[in-house]
C-alpha atoms as a PDB file:
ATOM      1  CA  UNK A   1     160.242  34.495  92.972  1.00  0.00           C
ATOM      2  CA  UNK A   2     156.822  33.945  94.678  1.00  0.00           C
ATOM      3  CA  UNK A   3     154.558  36.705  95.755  1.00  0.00           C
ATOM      4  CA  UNK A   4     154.949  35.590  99.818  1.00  0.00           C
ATOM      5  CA  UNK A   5     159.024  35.839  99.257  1.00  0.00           C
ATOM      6  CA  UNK A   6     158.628  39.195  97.242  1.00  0.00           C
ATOM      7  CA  UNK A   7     156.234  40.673  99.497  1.00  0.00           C
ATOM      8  CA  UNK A   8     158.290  39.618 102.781  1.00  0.00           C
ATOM      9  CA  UNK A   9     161.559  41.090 101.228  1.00  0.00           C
ATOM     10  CA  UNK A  10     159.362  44.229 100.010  1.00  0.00           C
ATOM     11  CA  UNK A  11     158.370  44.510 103.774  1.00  0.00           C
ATOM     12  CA  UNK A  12     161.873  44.216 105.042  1.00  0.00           C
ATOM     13  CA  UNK A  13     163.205  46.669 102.461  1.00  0.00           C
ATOM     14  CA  UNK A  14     160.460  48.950 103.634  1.00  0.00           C
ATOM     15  CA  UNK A  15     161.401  49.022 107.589  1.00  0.00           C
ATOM     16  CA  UNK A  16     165.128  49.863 107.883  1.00  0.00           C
ATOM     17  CA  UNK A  17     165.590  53.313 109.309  1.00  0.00           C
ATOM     18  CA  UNK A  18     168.691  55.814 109.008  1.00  0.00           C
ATOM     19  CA  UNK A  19     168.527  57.575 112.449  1.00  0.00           C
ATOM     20  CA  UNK A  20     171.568  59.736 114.130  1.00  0.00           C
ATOM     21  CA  UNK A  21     171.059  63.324 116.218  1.00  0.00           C
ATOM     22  CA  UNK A  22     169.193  65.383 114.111  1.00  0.00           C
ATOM     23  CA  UNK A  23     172.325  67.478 112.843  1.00  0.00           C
ATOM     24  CA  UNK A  24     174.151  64.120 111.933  1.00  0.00           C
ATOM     25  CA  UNK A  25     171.169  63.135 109.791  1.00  0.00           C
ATOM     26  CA  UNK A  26     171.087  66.316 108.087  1.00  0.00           C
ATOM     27  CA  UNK A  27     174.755  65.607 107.055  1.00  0.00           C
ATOM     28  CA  UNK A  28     174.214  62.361 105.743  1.00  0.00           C
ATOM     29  CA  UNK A  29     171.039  60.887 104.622  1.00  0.00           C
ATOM     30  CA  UNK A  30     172.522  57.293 102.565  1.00  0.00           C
ATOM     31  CA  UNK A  31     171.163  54.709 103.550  1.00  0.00           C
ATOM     32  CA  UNK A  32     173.607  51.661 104.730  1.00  0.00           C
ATOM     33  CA  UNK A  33     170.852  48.996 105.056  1.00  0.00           C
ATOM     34  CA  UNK A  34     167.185  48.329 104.094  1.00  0.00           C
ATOM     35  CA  UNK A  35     165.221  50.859 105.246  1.00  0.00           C
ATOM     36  CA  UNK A  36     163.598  49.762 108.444  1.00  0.00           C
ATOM     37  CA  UNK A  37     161.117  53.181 109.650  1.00  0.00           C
ATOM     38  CA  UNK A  38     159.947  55.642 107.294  1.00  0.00           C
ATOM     39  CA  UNK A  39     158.794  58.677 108.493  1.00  0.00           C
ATOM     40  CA  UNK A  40     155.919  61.003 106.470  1.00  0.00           C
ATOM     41  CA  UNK A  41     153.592  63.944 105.633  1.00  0.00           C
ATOM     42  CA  UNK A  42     154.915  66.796 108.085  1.00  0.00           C
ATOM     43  CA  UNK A  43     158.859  65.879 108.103  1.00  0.00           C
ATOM     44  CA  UNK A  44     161.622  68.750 107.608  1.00  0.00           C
ATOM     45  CA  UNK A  45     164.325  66.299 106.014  1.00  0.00           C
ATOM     46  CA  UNK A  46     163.837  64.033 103.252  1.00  0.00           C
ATOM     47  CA  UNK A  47     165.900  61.330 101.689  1.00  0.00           C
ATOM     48  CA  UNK A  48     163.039  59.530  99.607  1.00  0.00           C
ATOM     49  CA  UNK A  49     160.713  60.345  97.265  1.00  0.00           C
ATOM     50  CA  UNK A  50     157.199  59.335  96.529  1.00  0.00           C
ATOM     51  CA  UNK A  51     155.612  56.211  96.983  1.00  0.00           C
ATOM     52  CA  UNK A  52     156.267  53.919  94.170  1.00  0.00           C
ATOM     53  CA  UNK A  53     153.154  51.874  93.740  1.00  0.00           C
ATOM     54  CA  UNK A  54     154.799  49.176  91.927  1.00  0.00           C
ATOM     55  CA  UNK A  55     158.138  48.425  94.708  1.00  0.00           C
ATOM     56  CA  UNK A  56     156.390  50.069  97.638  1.00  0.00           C
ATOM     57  CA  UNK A  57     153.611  47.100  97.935  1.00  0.00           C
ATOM     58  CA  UNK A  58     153.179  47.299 102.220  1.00  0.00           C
ATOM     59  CA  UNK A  59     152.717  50.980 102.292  1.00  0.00           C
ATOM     60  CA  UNK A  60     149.859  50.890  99.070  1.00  0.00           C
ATOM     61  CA  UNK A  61     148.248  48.114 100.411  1.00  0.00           C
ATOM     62  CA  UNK A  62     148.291  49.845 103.519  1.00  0.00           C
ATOM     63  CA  UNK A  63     146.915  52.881 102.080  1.00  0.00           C
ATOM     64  CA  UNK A  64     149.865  55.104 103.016  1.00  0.00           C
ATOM     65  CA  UNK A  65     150.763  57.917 100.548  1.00  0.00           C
ATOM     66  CA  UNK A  66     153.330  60.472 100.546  1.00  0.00           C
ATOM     67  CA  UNK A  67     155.589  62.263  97.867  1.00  0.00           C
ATOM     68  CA  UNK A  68     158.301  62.752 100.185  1.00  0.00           C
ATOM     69  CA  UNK A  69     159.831  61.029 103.358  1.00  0.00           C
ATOM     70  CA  UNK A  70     162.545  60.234 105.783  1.00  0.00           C
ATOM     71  CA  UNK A  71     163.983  56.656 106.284  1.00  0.00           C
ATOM     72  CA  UNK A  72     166.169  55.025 108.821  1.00  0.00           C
ATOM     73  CA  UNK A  73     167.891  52.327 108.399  1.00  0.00           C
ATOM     74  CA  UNK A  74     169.311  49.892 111.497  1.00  0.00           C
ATOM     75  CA  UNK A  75     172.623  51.684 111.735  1.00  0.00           C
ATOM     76  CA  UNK A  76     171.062  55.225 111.759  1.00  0.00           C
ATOM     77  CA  UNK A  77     168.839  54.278 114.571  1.00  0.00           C
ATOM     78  CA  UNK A  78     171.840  52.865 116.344  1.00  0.00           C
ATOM     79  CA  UNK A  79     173.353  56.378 116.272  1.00  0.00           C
ATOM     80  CA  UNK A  80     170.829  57.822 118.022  1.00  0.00           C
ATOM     81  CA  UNK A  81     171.027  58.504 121.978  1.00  0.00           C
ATOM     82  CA  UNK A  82     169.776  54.885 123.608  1.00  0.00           C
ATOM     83  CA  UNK A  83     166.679  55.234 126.469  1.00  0.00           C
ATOM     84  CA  UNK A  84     166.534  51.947 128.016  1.00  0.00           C
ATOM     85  CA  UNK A  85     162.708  51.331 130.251  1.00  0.00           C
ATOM     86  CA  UNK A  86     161.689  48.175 132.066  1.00  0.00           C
ATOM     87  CA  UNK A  87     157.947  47.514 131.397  1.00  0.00           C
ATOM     88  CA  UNK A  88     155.462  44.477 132.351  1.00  0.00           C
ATOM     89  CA  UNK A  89     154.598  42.750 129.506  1.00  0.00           C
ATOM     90  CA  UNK A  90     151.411  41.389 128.267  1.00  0.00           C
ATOM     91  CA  UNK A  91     152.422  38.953 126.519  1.00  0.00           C
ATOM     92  CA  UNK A  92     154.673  36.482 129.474  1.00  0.00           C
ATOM     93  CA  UNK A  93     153.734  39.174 132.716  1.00  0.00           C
ATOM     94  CA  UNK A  94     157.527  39.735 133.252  1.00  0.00           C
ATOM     95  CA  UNK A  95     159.531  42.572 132.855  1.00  0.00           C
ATOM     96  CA  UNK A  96     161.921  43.459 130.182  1.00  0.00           C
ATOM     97  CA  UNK A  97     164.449  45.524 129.249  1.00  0.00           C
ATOM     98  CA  UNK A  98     163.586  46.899 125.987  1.00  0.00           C
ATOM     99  CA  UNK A  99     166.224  49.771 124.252  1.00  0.00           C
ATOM    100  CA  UNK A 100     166.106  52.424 122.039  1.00  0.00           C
ATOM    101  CA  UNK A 101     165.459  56.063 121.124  1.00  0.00           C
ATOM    102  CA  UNK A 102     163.060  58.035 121.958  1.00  0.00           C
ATOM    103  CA  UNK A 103     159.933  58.367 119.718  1.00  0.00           C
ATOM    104  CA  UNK A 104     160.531  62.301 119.726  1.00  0.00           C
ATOM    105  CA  UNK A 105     164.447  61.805 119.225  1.00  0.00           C
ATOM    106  CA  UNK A 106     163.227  59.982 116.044  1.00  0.00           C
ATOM    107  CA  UNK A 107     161.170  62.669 114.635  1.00  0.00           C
ATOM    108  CA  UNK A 108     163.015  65.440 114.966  1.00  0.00           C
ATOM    109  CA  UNK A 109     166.125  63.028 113.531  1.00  0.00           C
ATOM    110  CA  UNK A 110     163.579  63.680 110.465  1.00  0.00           C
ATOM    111  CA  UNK A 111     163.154  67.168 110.675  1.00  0.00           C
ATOM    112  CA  UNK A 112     159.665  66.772 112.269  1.00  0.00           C
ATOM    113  CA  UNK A 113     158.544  70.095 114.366  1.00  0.00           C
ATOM    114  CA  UNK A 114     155.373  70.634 116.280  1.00  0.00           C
ATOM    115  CA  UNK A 115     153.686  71.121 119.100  1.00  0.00           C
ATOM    116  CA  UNK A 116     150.723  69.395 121.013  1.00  0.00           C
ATOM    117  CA  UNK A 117     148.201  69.393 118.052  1.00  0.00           C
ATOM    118  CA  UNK A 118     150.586  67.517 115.883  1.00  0.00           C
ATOM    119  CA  UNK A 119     149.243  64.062 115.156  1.00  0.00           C
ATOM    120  CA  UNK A 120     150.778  60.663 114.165  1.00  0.00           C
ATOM    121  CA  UNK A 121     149.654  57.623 112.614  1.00  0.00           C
ATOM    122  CA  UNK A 122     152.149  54.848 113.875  1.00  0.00           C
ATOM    123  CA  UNK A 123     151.683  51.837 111.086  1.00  0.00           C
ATOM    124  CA  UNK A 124     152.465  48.382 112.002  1.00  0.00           C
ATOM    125  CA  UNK A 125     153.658  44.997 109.237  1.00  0.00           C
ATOM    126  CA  UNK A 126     150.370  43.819 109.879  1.00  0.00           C
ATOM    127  CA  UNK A 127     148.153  46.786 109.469  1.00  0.00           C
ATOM    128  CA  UNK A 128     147.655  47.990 112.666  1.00  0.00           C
ATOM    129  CA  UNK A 129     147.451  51.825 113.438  1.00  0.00           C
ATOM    130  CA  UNK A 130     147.750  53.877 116.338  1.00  0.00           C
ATOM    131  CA  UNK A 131     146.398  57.769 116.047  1.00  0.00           C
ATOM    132  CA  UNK A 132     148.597  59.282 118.673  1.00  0.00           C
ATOM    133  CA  UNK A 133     149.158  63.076 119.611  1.00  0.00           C
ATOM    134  CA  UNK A 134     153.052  64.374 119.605  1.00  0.00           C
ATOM    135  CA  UNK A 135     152.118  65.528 123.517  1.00  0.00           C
ATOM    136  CA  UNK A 136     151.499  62.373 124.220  1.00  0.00           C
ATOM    137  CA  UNK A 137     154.218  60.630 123.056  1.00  0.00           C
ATOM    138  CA  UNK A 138     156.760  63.118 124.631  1.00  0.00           C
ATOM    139  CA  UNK A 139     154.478  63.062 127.767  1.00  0.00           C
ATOM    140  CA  UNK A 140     154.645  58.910 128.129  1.00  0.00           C
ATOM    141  CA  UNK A 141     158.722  59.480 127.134  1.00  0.00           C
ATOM    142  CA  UNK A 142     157.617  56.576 124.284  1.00  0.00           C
ATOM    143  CA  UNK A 143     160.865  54.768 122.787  1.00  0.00           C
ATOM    144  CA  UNK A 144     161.396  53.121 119.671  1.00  0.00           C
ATOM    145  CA  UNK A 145     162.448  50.047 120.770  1.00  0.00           C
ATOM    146  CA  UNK A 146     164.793  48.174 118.851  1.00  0.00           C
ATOM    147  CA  UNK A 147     166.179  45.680 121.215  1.00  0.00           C
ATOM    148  CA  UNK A 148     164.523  43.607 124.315  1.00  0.00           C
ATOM    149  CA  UNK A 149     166.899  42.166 127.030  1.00  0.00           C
ATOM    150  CA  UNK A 150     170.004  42.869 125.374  1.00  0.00           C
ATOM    151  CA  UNK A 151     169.035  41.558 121.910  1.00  0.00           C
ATOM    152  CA  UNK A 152     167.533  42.846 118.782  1.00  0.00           C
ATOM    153  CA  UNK A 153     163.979  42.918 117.984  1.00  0.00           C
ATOM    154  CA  UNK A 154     163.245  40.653 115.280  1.00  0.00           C
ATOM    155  CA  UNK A 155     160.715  40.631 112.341  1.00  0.00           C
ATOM    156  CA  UNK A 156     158.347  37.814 113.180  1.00  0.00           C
ATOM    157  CA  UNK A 157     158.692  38.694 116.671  1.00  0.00           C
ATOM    158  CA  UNK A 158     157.752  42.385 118.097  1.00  0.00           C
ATOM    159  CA  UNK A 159     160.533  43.855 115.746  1.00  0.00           C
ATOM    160  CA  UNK A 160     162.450  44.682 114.304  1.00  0.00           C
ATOM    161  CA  UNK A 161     161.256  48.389 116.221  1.00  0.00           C
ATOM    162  CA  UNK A 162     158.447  48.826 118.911  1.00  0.00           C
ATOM    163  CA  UNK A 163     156.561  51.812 119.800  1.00  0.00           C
ATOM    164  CA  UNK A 164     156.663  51.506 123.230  1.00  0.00           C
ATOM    165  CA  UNK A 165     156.381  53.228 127.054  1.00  0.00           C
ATOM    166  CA  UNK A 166     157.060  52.009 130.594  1.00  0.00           C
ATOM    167  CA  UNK A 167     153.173  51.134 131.189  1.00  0.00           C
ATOM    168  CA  UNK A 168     154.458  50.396 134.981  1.00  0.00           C
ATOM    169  CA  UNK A 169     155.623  54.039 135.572  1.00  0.00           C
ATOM    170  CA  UNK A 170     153.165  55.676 133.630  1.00  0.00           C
ATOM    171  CA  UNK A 171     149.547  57.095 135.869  1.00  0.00           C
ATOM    172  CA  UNK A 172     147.501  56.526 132.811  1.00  0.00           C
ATOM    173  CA  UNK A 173     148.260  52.783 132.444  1.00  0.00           C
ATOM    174  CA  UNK A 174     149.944  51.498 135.578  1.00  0.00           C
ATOM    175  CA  UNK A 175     146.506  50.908 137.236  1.00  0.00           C
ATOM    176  CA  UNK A 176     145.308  48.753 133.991  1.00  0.00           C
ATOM    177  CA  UNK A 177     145.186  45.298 133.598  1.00  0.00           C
ATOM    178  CA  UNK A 178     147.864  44.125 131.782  1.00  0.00           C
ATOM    179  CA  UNK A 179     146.117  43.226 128.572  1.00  0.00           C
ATOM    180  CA  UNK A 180     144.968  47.156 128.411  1.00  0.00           C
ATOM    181  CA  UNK A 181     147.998  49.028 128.809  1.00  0.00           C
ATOM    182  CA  UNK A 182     149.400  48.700 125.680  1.00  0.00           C
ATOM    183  CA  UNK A 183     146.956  49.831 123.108  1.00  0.00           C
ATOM    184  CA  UNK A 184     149.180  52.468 121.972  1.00  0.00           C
ATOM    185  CA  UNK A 185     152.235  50.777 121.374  1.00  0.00           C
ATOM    186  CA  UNK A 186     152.102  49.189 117.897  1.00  0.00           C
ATOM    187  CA  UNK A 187     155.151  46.450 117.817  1.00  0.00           C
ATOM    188  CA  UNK A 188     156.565  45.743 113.679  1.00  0.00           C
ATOM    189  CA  UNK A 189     156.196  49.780 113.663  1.00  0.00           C
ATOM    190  CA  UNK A 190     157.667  50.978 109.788  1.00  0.00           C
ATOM    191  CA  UNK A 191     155.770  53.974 108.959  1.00  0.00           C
ATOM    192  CA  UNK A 192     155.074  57.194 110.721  1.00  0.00           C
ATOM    193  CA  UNK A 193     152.370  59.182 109.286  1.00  0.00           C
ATOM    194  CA  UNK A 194     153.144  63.041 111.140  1.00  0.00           C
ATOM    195  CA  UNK A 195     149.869  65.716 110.207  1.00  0.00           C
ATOM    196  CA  UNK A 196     150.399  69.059 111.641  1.00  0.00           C
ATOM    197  CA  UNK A 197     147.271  69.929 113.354  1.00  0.00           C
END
């Protein structure tokens, strides 16, 4: 096998989340799928272990650590309750209709508690990281995305899950040119890095 197909199958294996309500992830943590979101550092409910340096290869070359963690797969994020928002985007200036469960819905799914001093590092496939405070992520009512007009996000694309708010809506972006209201919202999100402040 070649590096670029190991690594690209390493990545894939790395992103599939298990998400549900909170209680239903509690009762039952197997994974279905590749994991899809992994959620760190501050979560209640586990159902990994440590990074492995030698199979984990995005998250060390990333520079993400953690001896415990929670990860969803595609089905378990199905399972959670659906938000659907209609943003402007950047990248064609039309609106779409992009699906999925809220970023808090997701964290507590994983046991994640907090209040407005709690901090997360949202890590996207290609290395990009967003420092964003719990507040504000309840406060913007961000989603993880995980489909856009009815069809699922895919890897190579902004998928296969989206950080992302309803910039149109929202007083701190709507005013913003297009190109600067989405900053925040790291698309090819796997890894959630939550530090209690």
């Amino acid at each position: 096998m070649n590096k670029r197909d190991f690594l690209g199958k390493a990545a894939l294996a790395g992103l599939l989340p298990a998400a549900t309500s909170a209680s239903a992830l509690a009762a039952s943590s197997a994974l279905k799928g590749p994991g899809l979101l992994t959620i760190s550092g501050a979560v209640g409910r586990s159902n990994r272990g440590a990074v492995d340096p030698a199979l984990d290869q995005m998250f060390v070359k990333h520079g993400i650590q953690f001896e415990k963690a929670h990860v969803f797969d595609a089905e378990a994020l199905r399972r959670l309750p659906v938000v659907q928002i209609r943003p402007t985007l950047e990248y064609d200036a039309k609106q779409h209709t992009l699906a999925g469960p809220l970023l808090t819905t997701v964290l507590e799914a994983a046991g994640v508690t907090g209040g407005k001093e709690t901090q997360l590092f949202l890590h996207a496939v290609d290395g990009y990281v967003v420092p964003l405070n719990l507040a504000d992520a309840r406060g913007f009512r961000m989603i993880v995305a995980t489909e856009i007009d009815g069809t699922p996000l895919a890897l190579g694309g902004l998928g296969p899950q989206w950080a992302v708010y309803e910039a149109d809506t929202l007083a701190a972006f709507k005013d913003k040119p297009l190109k600067e209201r989405f900053a925040l919202c790291p698309w090819g999100l796997y890894s959630i890095d939550v530090r209690k402040g």
